[in-house]
PDB file of N, CA and C in Angstrom:
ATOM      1  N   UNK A   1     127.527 -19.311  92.163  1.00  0.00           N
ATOM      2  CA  UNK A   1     127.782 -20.278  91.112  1.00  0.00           C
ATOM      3  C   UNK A   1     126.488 -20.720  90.452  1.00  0.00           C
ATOM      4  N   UNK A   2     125.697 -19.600  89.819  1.00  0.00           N
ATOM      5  CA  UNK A   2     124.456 -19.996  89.672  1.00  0.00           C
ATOM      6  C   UNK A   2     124.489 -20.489  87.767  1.00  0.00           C
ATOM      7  N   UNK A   3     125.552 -20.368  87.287  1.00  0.00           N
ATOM      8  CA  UNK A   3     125.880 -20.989  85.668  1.00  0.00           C
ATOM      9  C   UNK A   3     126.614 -22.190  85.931  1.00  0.00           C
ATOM     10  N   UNK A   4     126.234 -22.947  86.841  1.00  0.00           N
ATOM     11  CA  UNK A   4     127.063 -24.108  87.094  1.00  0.00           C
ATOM     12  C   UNK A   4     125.727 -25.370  86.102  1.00  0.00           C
ATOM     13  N   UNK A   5     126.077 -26.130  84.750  1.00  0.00           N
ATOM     14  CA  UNK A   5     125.225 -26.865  84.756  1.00  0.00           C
ATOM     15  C   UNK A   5     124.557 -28.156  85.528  1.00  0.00           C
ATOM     16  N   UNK A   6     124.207 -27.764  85.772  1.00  0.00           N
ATOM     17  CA  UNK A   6     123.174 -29.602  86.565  1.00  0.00           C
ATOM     18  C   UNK A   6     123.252 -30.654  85.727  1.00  0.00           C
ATOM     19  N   UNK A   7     122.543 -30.241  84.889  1.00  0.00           N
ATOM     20  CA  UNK A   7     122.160 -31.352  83.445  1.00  0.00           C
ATOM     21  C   UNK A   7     121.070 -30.766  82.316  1.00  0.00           C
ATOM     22  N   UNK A   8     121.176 -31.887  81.226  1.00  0.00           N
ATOM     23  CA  UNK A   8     120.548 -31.267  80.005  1.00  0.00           C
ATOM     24  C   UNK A   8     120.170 -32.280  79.394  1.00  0.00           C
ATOM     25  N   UNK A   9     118.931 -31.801  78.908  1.00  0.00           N
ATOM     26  CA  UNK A   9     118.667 -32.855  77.773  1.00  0.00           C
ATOM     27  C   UNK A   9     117.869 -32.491  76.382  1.00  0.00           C
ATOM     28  N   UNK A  10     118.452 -33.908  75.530  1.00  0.00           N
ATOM     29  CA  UNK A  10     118.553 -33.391  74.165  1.00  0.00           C
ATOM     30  C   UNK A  10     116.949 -33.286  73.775  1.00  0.00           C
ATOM     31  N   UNK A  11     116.491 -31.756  73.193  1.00  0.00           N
ATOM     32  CA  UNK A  11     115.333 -32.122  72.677  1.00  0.00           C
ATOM     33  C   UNK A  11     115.511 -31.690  70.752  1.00  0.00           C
ATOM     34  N   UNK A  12     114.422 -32.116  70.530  1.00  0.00           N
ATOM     35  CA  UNK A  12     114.012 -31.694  68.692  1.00  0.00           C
ATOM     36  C   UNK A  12     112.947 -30.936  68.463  1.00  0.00           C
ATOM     37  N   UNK A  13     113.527 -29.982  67.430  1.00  0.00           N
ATOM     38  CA  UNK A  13     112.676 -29.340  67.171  1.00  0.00           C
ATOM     39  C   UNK A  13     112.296 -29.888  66.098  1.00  0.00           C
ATOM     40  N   UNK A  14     110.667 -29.569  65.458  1.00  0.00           N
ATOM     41  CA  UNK A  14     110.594 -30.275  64.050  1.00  0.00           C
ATOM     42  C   UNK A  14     109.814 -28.907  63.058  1.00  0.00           C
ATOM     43  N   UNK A  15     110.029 -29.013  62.116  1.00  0.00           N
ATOM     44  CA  UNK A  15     109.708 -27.515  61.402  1.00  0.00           C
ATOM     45  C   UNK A  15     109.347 -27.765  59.824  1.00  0.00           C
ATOM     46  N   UNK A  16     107.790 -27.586  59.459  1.00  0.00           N
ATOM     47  CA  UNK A  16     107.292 -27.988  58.388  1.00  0.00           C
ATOM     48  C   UNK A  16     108.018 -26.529  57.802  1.00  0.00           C
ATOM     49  N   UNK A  17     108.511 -26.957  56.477  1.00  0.00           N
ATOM     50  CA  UNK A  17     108.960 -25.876  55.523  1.00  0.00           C
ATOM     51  C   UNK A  17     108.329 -25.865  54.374  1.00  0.00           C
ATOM     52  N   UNK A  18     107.575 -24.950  53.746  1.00  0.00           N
ATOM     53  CA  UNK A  18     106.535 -24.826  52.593  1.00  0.00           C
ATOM     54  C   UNK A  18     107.542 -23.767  51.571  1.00  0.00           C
ATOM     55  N   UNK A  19     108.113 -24.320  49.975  1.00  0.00           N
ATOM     56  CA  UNK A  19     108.871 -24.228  49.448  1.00  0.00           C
ATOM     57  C   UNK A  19     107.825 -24.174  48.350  1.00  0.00           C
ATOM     58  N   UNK A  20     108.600 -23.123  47.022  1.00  0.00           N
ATOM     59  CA  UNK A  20     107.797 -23.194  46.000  1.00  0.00           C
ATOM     60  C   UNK A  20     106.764 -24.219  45.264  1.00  0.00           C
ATOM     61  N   UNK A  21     107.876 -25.508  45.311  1.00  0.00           N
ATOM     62  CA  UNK A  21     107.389 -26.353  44.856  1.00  0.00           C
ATOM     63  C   UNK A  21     106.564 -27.854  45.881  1.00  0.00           C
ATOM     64  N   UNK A  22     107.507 -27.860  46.720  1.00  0.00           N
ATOM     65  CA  UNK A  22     107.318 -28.861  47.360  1.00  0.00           C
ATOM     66  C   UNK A  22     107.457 -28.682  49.161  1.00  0.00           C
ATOM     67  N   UNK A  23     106.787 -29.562  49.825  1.00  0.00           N
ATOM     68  CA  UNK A  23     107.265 -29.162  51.428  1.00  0.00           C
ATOM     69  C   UNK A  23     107.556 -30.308  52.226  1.00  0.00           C
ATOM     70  N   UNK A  24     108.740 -30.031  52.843  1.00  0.00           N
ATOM     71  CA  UNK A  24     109.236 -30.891  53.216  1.00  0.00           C
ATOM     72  C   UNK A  24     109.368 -30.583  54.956  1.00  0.00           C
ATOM     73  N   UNK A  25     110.424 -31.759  55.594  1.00  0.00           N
ATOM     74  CA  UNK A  25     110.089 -31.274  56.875  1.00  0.00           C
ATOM     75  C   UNK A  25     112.148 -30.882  57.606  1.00  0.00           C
ATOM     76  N   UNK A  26     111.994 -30.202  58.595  1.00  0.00           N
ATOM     77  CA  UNK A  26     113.315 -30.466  59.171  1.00  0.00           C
ATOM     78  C   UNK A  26     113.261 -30.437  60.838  1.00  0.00           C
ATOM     79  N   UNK A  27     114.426 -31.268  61.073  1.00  0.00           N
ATOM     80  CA  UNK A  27     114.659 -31.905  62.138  1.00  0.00           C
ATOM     81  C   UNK A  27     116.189 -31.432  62.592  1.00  0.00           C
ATOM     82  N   UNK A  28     116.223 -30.470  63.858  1.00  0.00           N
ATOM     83  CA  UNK A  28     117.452 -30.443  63.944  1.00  0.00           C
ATOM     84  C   UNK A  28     117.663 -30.528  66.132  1.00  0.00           C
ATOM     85  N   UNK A  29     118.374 -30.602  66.324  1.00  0.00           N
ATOM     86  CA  UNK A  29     118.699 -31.299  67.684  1.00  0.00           C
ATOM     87  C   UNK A  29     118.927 -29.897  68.749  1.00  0.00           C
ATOM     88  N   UNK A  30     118.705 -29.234  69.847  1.00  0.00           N
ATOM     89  CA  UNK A  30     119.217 -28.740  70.505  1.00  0.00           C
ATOM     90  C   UNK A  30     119.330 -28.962  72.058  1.00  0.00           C
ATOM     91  N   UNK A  31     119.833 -28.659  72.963  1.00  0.00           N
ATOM     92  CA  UNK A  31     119.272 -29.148  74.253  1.00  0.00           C
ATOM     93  C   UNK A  31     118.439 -27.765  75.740  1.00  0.00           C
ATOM     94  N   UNK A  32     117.868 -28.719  75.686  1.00  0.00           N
ATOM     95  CA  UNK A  32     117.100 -27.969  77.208  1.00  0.00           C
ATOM     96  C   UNK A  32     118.554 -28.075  78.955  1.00  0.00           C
ATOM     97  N   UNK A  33     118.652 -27.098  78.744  1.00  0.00           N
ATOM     98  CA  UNK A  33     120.121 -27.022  80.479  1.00  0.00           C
ATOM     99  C   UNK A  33     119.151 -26.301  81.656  1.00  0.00           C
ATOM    100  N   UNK A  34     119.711 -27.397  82.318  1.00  0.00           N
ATOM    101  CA  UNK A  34     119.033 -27.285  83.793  1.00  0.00           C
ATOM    102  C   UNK A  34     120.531 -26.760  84.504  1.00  0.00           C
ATOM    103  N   UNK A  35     120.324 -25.584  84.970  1.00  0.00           N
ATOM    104  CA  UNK A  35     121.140 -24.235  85.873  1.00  0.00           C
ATOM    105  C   UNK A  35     120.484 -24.915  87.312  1.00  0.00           C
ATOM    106  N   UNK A  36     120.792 -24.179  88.579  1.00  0.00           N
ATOM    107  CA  UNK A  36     120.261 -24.313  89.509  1.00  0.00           C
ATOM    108  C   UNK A  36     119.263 -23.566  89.995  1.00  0.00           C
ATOM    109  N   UNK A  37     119.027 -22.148  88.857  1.00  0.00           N
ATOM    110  CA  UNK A  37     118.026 -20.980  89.209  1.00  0.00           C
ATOM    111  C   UNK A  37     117.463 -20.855  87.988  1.00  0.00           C
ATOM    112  N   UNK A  38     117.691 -21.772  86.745  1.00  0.00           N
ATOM    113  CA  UNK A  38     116.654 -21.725  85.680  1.00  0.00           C
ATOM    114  C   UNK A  38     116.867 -23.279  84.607  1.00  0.00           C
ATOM    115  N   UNK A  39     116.062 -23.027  83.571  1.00  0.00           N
ATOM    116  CA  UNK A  39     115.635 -23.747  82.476  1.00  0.00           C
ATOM    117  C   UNK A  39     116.310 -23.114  81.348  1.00  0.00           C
ATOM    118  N   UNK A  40     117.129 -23.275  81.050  1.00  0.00           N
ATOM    119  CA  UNK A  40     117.367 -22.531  79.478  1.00  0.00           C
ATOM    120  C   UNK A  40     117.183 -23.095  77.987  1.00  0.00           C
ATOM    121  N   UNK A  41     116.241 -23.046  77.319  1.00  0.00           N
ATOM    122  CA  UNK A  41     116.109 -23.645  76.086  1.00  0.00           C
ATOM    123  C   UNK A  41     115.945 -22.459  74.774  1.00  0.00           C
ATOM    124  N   UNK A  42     117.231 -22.591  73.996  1.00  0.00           N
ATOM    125  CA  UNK A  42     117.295 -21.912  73.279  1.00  0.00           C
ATOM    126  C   UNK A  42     116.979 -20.428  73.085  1.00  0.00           C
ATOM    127  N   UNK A  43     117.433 -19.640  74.100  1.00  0.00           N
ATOM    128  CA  UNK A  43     117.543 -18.435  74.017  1.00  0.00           C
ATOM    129  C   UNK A  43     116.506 -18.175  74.735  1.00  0.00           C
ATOM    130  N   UNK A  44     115.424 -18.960  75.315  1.00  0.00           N
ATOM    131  CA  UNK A  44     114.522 -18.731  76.290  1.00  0.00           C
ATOM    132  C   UNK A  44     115.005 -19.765  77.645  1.00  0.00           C
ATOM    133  N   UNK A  45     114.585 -18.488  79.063  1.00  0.00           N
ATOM    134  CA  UNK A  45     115.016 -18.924  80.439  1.00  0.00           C
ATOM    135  C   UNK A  45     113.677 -18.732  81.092  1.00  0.00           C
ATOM    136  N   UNK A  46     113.363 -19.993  81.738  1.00  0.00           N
ATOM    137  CA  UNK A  46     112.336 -20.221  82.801  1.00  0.00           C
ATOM    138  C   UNK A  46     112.852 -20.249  84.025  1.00  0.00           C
ATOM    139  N   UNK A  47     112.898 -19.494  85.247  1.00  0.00           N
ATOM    140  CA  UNK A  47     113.081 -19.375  86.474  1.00  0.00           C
ATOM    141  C   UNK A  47     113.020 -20.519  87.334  1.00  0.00           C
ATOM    142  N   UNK A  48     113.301 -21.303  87.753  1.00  0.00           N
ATOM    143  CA  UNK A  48     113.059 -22.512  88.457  1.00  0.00           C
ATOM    144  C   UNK A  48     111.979 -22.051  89.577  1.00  0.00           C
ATOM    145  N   UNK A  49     111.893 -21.007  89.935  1.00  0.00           N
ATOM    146  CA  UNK A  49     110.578 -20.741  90.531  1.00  0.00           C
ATOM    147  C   UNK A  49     109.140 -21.227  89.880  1.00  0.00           C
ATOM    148  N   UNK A  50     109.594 -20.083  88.617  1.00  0.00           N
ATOM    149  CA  UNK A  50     108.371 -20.730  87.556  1.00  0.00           C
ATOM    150  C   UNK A  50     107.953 -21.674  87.079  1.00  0.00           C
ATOM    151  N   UNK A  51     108.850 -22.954  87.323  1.00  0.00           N
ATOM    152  CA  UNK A  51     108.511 -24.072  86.422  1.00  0.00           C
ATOM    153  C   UNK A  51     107.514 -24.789  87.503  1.00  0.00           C
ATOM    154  N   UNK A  52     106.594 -25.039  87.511  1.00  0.00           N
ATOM    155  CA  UNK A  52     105.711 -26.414  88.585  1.00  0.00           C
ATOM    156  C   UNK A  52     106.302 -27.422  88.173  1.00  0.00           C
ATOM    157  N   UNK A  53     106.365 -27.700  87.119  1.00  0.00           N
ATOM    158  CA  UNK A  53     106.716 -29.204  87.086  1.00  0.00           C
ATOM    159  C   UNK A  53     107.026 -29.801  85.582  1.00  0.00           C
ATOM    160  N   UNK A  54     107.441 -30.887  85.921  1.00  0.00           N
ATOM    161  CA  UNK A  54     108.106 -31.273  84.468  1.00  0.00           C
ATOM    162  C   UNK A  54     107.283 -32.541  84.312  1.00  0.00           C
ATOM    163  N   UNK A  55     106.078 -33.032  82.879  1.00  0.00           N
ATOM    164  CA  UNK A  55     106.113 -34.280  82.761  1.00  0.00           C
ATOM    165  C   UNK A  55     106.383 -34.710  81.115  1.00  0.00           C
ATOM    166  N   UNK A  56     106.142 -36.185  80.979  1.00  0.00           N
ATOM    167  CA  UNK A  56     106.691 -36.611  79.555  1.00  0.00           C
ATOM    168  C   UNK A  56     105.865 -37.652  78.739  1.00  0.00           C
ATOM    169  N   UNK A  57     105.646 -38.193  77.763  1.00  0.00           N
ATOM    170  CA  UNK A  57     105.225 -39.254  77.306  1.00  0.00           C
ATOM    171  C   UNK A  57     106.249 -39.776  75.984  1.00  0.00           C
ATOM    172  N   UNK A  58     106.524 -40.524  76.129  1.00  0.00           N
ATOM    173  CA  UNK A  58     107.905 -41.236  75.640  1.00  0.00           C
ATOM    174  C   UNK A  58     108.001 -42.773  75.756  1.00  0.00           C
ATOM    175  N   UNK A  59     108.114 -43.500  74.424  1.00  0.00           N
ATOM    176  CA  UNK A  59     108.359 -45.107  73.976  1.00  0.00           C
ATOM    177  C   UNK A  59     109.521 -44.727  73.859  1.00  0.00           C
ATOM    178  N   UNK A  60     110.303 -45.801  74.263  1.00  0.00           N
ATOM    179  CA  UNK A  60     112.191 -45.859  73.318  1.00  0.00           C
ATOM    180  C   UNK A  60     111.678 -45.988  71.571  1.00  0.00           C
ATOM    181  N   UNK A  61     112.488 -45.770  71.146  1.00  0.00           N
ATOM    182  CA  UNK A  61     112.348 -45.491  69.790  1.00  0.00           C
ATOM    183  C   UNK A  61     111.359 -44.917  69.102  1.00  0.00           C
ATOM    184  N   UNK A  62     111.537 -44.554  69.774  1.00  0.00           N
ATOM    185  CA  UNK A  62     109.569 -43.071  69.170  1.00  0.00           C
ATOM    186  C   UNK A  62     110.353 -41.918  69.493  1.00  0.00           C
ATOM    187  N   UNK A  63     109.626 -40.796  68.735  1.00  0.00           N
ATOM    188  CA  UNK A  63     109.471 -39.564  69.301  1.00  0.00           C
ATOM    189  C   UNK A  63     108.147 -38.937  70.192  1.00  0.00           C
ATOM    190  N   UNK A  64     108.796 -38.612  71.203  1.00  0.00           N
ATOM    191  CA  UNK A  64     108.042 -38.401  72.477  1.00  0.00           C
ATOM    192  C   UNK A  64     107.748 -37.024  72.463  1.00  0.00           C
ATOM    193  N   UNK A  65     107.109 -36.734  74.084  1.00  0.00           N
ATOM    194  CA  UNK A  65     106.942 -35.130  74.444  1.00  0.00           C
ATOM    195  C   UNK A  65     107.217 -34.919  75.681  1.00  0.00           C
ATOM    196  N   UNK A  66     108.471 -33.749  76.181  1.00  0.00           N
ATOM    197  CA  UNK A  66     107.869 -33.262  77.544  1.00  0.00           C
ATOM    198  C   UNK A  66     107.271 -32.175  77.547  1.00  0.00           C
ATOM    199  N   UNK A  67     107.391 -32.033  78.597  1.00  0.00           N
ATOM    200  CA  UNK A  67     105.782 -30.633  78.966  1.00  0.00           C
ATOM    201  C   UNK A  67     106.847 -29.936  80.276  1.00  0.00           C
ATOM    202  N   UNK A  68     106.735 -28.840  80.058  1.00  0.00           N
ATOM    203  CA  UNK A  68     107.631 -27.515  81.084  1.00  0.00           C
ATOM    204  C   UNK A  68     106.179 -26.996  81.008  1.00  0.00           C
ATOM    205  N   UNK A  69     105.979 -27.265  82.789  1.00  0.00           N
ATOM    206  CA  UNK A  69     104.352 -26.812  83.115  1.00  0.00           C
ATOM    207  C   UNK A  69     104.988 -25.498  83.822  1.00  0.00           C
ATOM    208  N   UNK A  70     104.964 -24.181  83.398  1.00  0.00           N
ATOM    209  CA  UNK A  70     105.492 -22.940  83.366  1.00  0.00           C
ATOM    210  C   UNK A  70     104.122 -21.787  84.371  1.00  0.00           C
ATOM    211  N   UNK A  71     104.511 -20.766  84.837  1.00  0.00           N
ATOM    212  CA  UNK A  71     103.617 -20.137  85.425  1.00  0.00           C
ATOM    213  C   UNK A  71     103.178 -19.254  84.443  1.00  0.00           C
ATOM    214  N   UNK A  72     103.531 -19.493  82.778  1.00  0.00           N
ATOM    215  CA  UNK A  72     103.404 -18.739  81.647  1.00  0.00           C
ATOM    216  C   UNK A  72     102.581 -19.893  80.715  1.00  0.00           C
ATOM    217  N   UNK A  73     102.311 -20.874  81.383  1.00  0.00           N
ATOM    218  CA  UNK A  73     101.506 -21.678  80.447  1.00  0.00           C
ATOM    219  C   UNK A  73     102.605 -23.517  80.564  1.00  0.00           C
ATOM    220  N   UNK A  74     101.588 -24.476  79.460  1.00  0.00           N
ATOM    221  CA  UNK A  74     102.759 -25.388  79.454  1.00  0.00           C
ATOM    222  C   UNK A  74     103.252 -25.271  78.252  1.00  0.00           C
ATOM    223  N   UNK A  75     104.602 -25.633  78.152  1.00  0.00           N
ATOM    224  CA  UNK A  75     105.363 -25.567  76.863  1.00  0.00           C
ATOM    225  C   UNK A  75     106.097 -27.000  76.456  1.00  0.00           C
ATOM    226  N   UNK A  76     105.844 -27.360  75.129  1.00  0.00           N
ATOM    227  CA  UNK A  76     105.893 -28.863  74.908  1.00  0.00           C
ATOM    228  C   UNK A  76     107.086 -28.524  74.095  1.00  0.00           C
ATOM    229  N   UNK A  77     107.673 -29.796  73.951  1.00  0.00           N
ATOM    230  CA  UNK A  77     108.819 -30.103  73.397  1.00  0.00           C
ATOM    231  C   UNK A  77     109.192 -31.737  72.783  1.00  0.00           C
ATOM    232  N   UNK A  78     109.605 -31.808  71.803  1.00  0.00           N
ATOM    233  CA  UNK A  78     109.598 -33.209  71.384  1.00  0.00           C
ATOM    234  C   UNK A  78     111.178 -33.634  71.775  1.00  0.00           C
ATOM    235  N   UNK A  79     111.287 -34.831  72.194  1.00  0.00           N
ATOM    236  CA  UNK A  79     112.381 -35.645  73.138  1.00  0.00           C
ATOM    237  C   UNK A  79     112.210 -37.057  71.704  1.00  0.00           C
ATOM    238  N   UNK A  80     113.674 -37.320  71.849  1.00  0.00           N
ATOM    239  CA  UNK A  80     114.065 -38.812  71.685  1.00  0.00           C
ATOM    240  C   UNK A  80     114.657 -39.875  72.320  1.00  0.00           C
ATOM    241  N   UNK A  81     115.144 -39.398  73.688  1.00  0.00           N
ATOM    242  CA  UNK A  81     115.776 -39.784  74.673  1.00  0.00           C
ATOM    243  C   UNK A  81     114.989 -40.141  76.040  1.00  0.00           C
ATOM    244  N   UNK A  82     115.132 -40.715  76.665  1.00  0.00           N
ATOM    245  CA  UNK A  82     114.095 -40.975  78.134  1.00  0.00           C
ATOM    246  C   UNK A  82     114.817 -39.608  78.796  1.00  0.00           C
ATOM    247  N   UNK A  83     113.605 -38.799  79.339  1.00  0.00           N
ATOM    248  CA  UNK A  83     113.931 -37.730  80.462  1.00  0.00           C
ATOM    249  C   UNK A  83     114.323 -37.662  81.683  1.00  0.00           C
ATOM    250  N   UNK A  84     114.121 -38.920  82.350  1.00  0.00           N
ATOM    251  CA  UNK A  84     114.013 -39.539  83.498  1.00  0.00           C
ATOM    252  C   UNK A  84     115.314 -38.880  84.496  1.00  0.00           C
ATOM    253  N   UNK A  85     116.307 -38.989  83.737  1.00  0.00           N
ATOM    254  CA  UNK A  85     117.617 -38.071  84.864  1.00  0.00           C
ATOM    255  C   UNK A  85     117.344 -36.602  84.777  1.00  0.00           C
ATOM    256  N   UNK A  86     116.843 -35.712  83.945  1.00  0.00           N
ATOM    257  CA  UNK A  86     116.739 -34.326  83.746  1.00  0.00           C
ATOM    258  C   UNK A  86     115.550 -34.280  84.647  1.00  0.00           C
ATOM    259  N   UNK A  87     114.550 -35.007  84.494  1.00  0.00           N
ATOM    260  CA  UNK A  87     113.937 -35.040  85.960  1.00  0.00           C
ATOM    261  C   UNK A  87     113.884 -34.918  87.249  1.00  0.00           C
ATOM    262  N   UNK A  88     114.846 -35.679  87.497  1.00  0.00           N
ATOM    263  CA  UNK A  88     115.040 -35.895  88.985  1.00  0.00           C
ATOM    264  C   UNK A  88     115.837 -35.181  89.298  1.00  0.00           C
ATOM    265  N   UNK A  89     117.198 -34.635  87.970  1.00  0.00           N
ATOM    266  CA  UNK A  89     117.800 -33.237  88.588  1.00  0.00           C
ATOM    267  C   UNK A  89     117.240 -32.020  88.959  1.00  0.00           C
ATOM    268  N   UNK A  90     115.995 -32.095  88.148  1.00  0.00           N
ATOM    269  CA  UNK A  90     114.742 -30.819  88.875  1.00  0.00           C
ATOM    270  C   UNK A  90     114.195 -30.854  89.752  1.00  0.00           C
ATOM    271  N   UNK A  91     113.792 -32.189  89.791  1.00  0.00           N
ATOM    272  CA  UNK A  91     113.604 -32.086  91.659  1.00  0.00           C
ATOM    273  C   UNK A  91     113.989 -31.812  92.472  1.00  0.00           C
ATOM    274  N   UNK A  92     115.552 -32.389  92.499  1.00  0.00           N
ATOM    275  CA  UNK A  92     115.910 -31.987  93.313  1.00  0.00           C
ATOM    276  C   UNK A  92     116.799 -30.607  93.263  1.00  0.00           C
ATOM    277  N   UNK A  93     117.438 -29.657  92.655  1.00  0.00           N
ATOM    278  CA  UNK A  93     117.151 -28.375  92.332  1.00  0.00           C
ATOM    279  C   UNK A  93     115.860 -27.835  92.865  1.00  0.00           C
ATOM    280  N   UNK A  94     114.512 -27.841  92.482  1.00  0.00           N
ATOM    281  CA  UNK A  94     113.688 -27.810  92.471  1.00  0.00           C
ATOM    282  C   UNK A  94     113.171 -27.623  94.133  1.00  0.00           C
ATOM    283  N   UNK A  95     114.083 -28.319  95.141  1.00  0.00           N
ATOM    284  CA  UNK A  95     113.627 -28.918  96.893  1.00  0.00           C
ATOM    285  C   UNK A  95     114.960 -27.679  97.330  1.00  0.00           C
ATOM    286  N   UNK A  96     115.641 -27.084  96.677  1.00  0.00           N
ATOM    287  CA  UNK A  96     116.336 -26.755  97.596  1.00  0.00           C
ATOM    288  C   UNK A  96     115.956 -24.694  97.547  1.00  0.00           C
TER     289      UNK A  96
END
């Protein structure tokens, strides 16, 4: 039962777009799913082996960052939500 989700959380992507005239920006929502044998974010899967560790920097009403500290590097991601439960579901995932 290794497609069983744990939990997920919502991150943003943000994407400067340079247009003939003018450039503007876009903002659209997807989420990071915590499996019990990986990370899946958008068509990319991190091994729960691979991940060391997860951290974040985040105000409520700000846009924040976590960090997927990867055995491929760290990979950042912008959050609007506190991470704090997608956390601790990696841990503990993470212990077993």
């Amino acid at each position: 039962m290794h497609d069983q989700l744990v939990n997920h959380q919502p991150i943003t992507h943000i994407e400067q777009k340079i247009g003939a005239i003018e450039k503007h920006t876009e903002h659209y929502q997807t989420d990071m799913k915590l499996y019990r044998d990986r990370i899946d974010i958008d068509g990319d899967s991190y091994p729960i082996a691979e991940v060391f560790d997860i951290s974040y920097r985040y105000k409520e009403n700000e846009v924040g960052f976590l960090y997927l500290h990867t055995s491929h590097g760290v990979r950042s991601y912008y959050i609007t939500e506190s991470p704090e439960s997608f956390i601790s579901s990696f841990r503990s995932v993470e212990q077993k």
